[in-house]
PDB file of N, CA and C in Angstrom:
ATOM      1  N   UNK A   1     -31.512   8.019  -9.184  1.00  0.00           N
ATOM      2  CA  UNK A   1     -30.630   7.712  -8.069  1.00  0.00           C
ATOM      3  C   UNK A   1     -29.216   8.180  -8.402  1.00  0.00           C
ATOM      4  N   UNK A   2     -28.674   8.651  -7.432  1.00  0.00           N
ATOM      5  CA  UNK A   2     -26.872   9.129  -7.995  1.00  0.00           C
ATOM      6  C   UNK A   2     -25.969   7.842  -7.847  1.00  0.00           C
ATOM      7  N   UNK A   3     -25.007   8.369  -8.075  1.00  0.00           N
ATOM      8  CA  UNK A   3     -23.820   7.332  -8.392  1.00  0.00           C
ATOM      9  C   UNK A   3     -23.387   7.889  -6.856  1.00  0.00           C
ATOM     10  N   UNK A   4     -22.273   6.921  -6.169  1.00  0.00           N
ATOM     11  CA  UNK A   4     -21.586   6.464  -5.058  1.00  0.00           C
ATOM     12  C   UNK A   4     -20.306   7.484  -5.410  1.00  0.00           C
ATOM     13  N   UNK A   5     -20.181   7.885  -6.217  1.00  0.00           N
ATOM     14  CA  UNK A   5     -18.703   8.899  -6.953  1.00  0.00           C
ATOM     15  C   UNK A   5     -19.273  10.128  -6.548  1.00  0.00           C
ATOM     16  N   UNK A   6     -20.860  10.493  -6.899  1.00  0.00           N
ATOM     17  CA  UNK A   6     -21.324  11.654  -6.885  1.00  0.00           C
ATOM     18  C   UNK A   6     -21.763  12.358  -5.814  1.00  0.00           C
ATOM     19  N   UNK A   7     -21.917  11.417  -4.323  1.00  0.00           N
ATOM     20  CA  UNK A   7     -22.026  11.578  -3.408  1.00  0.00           C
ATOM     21  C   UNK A   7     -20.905  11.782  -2.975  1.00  0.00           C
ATOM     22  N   UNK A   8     -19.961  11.372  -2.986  1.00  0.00           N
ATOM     23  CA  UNK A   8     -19.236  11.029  -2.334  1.00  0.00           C
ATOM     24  C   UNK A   8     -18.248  12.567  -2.745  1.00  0.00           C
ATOM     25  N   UNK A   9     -18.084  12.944  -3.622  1.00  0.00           N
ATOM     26  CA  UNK A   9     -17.442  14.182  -4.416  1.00  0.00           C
ATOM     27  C   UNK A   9     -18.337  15.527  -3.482  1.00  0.00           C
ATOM     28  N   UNK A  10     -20.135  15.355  -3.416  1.00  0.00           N
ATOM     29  CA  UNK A  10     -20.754  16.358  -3.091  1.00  0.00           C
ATOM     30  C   UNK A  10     -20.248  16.104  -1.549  1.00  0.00           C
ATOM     31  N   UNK A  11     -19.893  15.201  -0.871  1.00  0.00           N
ATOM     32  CA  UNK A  11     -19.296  15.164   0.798  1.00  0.00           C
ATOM     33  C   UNK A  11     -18.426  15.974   0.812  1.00  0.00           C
ATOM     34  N   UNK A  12     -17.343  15.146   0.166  1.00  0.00           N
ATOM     35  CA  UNK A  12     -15.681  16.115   0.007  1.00  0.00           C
ATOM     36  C   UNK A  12     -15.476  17.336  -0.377  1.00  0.00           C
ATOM     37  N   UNK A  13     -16.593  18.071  -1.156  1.00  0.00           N
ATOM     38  CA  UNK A  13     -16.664  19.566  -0.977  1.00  0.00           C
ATOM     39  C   UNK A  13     -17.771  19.975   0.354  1.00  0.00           C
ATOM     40  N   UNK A  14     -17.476  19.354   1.191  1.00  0.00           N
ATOM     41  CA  UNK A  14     -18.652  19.572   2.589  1.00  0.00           C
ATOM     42  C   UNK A  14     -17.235  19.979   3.212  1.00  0.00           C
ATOM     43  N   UNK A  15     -16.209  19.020   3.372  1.00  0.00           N
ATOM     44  CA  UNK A  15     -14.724  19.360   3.948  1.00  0.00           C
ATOM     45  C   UNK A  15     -13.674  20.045   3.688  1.00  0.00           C
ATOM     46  N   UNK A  16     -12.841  20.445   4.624  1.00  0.00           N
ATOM     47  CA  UNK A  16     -11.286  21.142   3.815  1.00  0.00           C
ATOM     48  C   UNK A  16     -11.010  20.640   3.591  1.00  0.00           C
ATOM     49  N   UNK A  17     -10.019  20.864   2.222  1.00  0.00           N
ATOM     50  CA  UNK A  17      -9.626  20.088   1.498  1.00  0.00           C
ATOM     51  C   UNK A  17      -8.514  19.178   1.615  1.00  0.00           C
ATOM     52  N   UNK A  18      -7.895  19.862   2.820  1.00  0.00           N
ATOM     53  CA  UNK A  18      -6.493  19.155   3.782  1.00  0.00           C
ATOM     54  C   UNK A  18      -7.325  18.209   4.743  1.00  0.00           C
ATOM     55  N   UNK A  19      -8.701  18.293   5.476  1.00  0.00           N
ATOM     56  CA  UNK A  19      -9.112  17.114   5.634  1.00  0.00           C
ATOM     57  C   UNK A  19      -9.294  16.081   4.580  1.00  0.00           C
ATOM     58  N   UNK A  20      -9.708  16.284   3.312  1.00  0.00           N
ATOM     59  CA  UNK A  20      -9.565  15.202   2.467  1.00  0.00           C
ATOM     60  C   UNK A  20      -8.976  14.459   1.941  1.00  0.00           C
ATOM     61  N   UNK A  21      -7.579  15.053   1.989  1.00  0.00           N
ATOM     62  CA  UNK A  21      -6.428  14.539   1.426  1.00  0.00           C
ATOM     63  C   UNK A  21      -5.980  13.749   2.288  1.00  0.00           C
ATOM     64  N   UNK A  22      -6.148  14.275   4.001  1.00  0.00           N
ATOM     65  CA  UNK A  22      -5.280  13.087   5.065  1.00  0.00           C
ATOM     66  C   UNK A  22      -6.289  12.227   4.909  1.00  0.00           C
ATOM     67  N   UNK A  23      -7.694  12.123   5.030  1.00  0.00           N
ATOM     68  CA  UNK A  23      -8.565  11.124   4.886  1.00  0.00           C
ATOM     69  C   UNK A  23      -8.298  10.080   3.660  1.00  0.00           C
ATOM     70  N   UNK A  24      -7.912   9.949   2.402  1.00  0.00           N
ATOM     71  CA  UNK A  24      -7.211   9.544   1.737  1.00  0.00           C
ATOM     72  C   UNK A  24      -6.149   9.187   1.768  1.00  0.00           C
ATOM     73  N   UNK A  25      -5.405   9.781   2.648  1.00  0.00           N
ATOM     74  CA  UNK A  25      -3.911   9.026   2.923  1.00  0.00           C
ATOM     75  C   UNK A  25      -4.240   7.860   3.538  1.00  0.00           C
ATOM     76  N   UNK A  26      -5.065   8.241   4.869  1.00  0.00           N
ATOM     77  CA  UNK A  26      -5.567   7.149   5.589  1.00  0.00           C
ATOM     78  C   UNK A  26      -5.844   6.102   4.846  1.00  0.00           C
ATOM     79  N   UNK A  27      -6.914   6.228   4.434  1.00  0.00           N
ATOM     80  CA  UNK A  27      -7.600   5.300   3.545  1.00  0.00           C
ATOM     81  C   UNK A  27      -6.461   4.359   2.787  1.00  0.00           C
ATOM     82  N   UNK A  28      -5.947   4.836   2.392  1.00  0.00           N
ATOM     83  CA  UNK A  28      -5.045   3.812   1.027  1.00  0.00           C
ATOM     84  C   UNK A  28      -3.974   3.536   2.055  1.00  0.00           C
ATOM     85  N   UNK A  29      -3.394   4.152   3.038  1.00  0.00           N
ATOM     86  CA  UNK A  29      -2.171   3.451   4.321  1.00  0.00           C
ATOM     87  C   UNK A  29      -3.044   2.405   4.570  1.00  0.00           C
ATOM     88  N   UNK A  30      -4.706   2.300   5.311  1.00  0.00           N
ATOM     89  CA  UNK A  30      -5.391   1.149   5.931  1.00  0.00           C
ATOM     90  C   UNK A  30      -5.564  -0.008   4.475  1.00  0.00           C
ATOM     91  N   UNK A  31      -5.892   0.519   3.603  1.00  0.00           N
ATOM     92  CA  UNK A  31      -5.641  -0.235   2.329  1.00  0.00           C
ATOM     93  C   UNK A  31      -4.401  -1.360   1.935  1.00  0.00           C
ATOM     94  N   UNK A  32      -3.525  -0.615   2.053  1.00  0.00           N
ATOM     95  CA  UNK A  32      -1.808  -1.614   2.145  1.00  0.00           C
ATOM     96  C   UNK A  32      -1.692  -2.075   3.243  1.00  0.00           C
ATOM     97  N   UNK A  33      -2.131  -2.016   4.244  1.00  0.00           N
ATOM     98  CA  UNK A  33      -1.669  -2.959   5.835  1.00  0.00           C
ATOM     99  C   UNK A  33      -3.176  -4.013   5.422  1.00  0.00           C
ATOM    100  N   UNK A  34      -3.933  -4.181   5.023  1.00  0.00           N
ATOM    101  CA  UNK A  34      -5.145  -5.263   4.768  1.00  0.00           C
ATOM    102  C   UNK A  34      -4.437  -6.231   3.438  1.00  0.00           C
ATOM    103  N   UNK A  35      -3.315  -5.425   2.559  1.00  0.00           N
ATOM    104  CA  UNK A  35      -3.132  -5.908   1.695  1.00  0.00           C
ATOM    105  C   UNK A  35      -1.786  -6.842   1.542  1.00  0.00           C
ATOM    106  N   UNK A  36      -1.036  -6.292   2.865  1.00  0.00           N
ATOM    107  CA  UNK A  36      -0.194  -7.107   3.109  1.00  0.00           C
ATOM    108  C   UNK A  36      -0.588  -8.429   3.740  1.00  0.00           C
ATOM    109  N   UNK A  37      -1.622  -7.794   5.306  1.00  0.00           N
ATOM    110  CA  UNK A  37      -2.137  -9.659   5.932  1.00  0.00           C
ATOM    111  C   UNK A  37      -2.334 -10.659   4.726  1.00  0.00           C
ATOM    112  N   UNK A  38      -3.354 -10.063   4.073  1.00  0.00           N
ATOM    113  CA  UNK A  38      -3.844 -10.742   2.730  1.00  0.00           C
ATOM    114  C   UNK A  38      -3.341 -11.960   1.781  1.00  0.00           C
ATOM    115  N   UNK A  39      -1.969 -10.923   1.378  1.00  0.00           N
ATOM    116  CA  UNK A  39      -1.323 -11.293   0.790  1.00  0.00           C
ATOM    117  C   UNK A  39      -0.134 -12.982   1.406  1.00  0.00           C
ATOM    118  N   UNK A  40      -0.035 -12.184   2.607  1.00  0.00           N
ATOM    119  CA  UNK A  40       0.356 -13.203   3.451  1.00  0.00           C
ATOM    120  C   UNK A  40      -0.306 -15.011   3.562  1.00  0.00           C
ATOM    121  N   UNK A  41      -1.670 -14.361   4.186  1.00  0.00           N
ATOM    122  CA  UNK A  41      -2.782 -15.473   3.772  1.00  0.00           C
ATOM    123  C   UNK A  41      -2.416 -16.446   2.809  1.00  0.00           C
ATOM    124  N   UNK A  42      -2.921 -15.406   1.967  1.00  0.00           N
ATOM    125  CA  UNK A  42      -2.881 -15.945   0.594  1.00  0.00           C
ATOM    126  C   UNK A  42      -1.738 -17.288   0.399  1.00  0.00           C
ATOM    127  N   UNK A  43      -0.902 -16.646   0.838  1.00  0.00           N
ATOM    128  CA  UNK A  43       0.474 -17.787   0.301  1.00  0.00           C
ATOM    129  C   UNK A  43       0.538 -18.711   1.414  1.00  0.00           C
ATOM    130  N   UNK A  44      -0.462 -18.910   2.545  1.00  0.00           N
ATOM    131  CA  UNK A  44      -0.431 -20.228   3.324  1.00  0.00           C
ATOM    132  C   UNK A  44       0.602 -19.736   4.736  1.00  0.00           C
ATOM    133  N   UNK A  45       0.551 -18.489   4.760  1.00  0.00           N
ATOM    134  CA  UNK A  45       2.057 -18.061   6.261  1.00  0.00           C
ATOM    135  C   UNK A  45       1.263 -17.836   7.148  1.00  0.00           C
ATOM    136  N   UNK A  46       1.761 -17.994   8.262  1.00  0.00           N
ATOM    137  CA  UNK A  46       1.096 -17.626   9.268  1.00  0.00           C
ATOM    138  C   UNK A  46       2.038 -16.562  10.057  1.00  0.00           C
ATOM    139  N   UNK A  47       1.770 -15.626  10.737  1.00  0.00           N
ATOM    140  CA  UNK A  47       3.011 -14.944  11.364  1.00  0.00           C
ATOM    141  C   UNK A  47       3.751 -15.467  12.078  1.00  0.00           C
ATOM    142  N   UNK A  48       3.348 -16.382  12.361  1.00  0.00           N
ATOM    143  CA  UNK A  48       4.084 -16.855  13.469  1.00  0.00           C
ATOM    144  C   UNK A  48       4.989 -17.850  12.868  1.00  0.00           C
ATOM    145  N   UNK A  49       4.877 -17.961  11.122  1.00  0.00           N
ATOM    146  CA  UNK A  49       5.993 -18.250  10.730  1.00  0.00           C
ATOM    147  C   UNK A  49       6.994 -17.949   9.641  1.00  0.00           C
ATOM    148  N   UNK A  50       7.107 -16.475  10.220  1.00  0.00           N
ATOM    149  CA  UNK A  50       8.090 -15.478   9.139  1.00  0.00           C
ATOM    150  C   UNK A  50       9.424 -16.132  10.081  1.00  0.00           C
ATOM    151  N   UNK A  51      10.352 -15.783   9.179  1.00  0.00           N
ATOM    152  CA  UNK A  51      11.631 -15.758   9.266  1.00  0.00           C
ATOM    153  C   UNK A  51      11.838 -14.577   9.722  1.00  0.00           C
ATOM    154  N   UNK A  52      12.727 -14.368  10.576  1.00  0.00           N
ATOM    155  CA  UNK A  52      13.459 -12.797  11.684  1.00  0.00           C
ATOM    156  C   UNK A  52      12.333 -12.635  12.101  1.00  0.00           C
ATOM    157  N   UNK A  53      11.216 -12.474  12.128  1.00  0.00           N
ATOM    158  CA  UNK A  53      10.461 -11.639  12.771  1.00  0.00           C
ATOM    159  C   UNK A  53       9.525 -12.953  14.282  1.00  0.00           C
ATOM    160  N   UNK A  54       8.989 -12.014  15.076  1.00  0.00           N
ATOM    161  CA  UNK A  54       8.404 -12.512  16.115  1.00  0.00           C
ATOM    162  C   UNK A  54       6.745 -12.248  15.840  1.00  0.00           C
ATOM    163  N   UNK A  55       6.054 -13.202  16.046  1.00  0.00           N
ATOM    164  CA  UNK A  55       4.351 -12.718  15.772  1.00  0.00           C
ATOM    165  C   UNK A  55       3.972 -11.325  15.782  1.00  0.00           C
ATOM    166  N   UNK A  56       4.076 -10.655  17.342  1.00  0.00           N
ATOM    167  CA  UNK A  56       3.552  -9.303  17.789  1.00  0.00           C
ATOM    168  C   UNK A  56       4.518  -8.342  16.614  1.00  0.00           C
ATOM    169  N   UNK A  57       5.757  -8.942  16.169  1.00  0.00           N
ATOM    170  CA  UNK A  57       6.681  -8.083  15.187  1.00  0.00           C
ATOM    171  C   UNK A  57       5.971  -8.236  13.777  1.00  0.00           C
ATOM    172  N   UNK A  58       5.427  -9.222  13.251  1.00  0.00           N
ATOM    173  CA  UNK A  58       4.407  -9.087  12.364  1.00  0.00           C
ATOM    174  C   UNK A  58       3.374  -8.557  11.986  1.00  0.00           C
ATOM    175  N   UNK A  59       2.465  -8.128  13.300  1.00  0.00           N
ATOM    176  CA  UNK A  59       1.354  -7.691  13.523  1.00  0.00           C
ATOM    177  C   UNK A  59       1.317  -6.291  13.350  1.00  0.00           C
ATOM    178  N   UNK A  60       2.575  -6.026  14.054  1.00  0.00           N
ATOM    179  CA  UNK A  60       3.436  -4.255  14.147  1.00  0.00           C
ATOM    180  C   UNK A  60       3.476  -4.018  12.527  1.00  0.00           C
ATOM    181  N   UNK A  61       3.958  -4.764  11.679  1.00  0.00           N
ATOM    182  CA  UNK A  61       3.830  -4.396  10.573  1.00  0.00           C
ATOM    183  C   UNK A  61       3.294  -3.912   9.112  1.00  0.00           C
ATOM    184  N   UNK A  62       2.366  -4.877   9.956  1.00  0.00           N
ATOM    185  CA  UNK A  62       1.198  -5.513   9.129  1.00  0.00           C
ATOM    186  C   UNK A  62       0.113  -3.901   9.470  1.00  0.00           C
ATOM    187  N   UNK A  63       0.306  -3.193  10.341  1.00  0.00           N
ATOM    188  CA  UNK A  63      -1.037  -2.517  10.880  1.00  0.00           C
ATOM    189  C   UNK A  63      -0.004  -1.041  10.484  1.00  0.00           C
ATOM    190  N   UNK A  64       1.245  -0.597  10.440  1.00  0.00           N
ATOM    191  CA  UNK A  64       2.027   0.268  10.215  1.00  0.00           C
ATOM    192  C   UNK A  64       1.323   1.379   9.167  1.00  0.00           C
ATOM    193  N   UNK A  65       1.551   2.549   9.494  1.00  0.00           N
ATOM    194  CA  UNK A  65       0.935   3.515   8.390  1.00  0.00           C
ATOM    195  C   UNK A  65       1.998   3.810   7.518  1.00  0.00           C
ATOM    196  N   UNK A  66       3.205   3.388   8.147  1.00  0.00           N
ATOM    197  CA  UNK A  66       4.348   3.709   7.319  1.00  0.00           C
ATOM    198  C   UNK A  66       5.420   2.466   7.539  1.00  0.00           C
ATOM    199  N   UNK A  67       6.546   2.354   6.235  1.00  0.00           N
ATOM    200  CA  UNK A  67       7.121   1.228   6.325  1.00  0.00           C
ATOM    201  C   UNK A  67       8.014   1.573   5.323  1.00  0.00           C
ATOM    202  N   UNK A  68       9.315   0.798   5.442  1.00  0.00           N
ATOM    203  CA  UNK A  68      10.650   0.917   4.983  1.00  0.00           C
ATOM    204  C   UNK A  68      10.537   0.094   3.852  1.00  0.00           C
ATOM    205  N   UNK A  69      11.072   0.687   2.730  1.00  0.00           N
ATOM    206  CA  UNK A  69      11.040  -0.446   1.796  1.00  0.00           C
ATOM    207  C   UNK A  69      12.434  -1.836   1.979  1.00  0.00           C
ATOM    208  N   UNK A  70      13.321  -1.157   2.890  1.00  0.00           N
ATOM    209  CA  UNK A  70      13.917  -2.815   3.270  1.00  0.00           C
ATOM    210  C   UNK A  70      13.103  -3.401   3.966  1.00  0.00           C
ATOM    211  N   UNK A  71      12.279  -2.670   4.848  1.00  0.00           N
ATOM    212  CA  UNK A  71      11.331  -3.950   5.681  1.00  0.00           C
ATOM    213  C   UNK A  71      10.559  -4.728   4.451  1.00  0.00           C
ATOM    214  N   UNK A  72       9.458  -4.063   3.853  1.00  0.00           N
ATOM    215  CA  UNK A  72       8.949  -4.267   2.675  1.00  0.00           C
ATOM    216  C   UNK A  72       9.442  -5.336   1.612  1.00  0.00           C
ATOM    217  N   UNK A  73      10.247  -5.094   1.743  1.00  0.00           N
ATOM    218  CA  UNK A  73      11.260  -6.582   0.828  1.00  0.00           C
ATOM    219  C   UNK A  73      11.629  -7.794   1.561  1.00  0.00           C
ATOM    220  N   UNK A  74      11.713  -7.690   2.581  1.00  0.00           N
ATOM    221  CA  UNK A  74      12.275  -8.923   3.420  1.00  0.00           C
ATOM    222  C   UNK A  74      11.149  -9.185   4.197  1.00  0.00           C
ATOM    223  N   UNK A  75       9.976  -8.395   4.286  1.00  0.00           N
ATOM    224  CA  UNK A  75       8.560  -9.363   4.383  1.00  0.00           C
ATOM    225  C   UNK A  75       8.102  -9.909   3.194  1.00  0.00           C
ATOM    226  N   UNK A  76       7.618  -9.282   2.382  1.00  0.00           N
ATOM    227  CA  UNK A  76       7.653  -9.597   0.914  1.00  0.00           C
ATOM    228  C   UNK A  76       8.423 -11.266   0.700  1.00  0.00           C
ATOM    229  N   UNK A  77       9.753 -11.100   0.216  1.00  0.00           N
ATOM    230  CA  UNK A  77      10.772 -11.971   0.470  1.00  0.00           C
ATOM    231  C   UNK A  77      10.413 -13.576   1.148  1.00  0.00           C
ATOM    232  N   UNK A  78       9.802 -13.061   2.128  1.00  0.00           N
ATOM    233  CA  UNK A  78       9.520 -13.725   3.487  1.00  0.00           C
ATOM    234  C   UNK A  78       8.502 -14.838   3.125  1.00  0.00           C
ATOM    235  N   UNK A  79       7.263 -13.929   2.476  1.00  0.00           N
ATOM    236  CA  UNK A  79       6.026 -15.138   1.933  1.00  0.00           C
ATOM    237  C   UNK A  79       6.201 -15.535   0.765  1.00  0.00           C
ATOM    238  N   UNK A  80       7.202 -15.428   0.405  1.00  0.00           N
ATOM    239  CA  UNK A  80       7.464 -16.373  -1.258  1.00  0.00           C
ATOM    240  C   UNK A  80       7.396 -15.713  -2.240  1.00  0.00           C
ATOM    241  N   UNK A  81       7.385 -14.407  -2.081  1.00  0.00           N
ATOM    242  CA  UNK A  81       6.901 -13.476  -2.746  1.00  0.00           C
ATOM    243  C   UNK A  81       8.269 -12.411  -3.770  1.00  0.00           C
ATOM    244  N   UNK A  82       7.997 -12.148  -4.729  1.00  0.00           N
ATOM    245  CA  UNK A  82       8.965 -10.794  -5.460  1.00  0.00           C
ATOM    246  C   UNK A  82       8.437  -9.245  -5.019  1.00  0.00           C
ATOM    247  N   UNK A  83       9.212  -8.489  -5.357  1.00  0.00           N
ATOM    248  CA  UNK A  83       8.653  -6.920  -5.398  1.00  0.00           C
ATOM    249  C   UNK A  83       9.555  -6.060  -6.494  1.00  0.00           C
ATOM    250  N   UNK A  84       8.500  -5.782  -7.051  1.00  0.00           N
ATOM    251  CA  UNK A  84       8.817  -4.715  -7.904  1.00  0.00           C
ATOM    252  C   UNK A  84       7.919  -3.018  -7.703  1.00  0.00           C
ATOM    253  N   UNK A  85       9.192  -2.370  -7.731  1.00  0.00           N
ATOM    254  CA  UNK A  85       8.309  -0.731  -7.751  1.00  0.00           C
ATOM    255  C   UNK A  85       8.546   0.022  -8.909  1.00  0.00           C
ATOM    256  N   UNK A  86       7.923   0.674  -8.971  1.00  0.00           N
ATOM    257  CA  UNK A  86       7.234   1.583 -10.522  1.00  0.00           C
ATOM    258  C   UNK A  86       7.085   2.670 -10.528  1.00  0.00           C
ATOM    259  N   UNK A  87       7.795   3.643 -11.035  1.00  0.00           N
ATOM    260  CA  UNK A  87       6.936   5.019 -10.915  1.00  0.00           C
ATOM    261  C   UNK A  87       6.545   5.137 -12.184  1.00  0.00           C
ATOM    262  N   UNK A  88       5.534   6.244 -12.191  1.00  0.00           N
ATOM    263  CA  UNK A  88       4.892   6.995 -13.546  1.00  0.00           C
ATOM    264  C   UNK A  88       4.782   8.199 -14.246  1.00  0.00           C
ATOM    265  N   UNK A  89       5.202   8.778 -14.315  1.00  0.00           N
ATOM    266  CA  UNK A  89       4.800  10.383 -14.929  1.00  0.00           C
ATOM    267  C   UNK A  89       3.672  10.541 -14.553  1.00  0.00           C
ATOM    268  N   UNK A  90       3.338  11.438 -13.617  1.00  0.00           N
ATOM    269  CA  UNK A  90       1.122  12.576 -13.237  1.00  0.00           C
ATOM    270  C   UNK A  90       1.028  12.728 -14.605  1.00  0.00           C
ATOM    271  N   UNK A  91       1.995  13.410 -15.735  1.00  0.00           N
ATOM    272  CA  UNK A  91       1.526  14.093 -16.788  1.00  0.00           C
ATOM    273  C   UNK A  91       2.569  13.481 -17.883  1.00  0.00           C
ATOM    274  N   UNK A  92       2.319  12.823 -19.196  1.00  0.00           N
ATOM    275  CA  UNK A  92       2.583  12.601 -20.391  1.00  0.00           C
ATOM    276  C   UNK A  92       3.637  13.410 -21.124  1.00  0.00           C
ATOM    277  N   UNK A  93       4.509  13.608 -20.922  1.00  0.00           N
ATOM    278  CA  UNK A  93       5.618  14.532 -21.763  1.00  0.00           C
ATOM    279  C   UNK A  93       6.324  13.656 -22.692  1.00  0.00           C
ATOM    280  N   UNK A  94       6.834  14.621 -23.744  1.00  0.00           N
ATOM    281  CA  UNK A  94       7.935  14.107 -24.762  1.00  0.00           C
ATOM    282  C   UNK A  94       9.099  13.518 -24.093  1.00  0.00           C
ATOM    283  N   UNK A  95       9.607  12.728 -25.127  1.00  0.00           N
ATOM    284  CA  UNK A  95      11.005  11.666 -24.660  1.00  0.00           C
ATOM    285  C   UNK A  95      11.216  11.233 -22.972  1.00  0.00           C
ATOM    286  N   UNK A  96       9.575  11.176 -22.466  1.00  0.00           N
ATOM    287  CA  UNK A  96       9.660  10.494 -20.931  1.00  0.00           C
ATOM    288  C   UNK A  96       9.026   8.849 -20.633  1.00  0.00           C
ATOM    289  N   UNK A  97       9.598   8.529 -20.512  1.00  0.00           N
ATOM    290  CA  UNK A  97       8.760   7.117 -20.887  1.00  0.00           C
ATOM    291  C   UNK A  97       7.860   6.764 -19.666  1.00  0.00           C
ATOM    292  N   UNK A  98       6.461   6.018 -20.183  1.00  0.00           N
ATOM    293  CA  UNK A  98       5.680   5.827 -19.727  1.00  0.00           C
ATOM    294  C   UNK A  98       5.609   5.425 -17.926  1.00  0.00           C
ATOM    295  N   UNK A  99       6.590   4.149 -18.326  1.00  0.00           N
ATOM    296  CA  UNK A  99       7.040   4.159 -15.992  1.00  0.00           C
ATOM    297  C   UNK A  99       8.576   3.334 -16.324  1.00  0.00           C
ATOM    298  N   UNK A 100       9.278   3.404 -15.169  1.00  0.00           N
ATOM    299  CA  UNK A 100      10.309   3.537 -14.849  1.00  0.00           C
ATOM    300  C   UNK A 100      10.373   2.443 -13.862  1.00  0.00           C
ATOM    301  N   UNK A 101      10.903   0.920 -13.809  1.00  0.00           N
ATOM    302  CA  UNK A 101      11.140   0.316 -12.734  1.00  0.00           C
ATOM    303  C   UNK A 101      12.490   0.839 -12.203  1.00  0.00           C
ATOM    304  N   UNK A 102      11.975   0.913 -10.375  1.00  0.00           N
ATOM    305  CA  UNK A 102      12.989   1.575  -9.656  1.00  0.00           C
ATOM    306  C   UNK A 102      13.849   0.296  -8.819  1.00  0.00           C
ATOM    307  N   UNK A 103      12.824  -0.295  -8.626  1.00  0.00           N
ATOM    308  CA  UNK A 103      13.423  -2.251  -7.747  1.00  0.00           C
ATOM    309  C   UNK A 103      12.869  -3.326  -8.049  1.00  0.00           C
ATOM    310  N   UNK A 104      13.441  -4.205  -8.275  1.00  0.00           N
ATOM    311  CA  UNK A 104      13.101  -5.713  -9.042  1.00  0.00           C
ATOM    312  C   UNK A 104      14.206  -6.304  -7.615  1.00  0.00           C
ATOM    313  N   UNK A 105      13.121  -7.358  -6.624  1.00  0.00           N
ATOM    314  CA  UNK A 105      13.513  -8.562  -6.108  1.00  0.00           C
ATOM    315  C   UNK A 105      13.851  -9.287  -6.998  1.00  0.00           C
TER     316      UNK A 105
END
């Protein structure tokens, strides 16, 4: 039987490769809007009781393919929550250090 990687690799050479990549964007944008409701959940909020924002203004957010990192912080913010962002080096070089915090709530 194959692996779920191996199929899935023999698909993605079925497509262009610029279809694969937006399909992946997709994917991980629908990924972070599930991960925000979630997260929300999680901490007991309901939208309808963020601070500044209005329910349907929650919902807008929550489903967004794209988003501001001030919005991002002051929803964040909002459910009790910190944020920190990170970048990394793609590739390992001399005197580069491993990741780099860029924002600490």
């Amino acid at each position: 039987m194959k692996k779920q990687g191996n199929i899935l690799k023999e698909l993605e050479g079925l497509l262009e490769p610029e279809r694969v990549k937006r399909a992946k964007r997709d994917a991980e944008n629908d990924i972070f809007n599930i991960k925000l409701s979630k997260l929300r959940d999680e901490m007991g909020i309901k939208q309808s009781q963020m601070k500044n924002y209005t329910q349907p203004g929650i919902s807008k957010i929550e489903k967004r393919k794209d988003i501001k990192v001030s919005t991002l912080i002051d929803y964040i913010d909002n459910i009790g929550m910190k944020l920190e962002i990170k970048v990394k080096p793609k590739r390992k070089k001399k005197n580069v250090k491993d990741e780099y915090l860029l924002l600490k709530t």
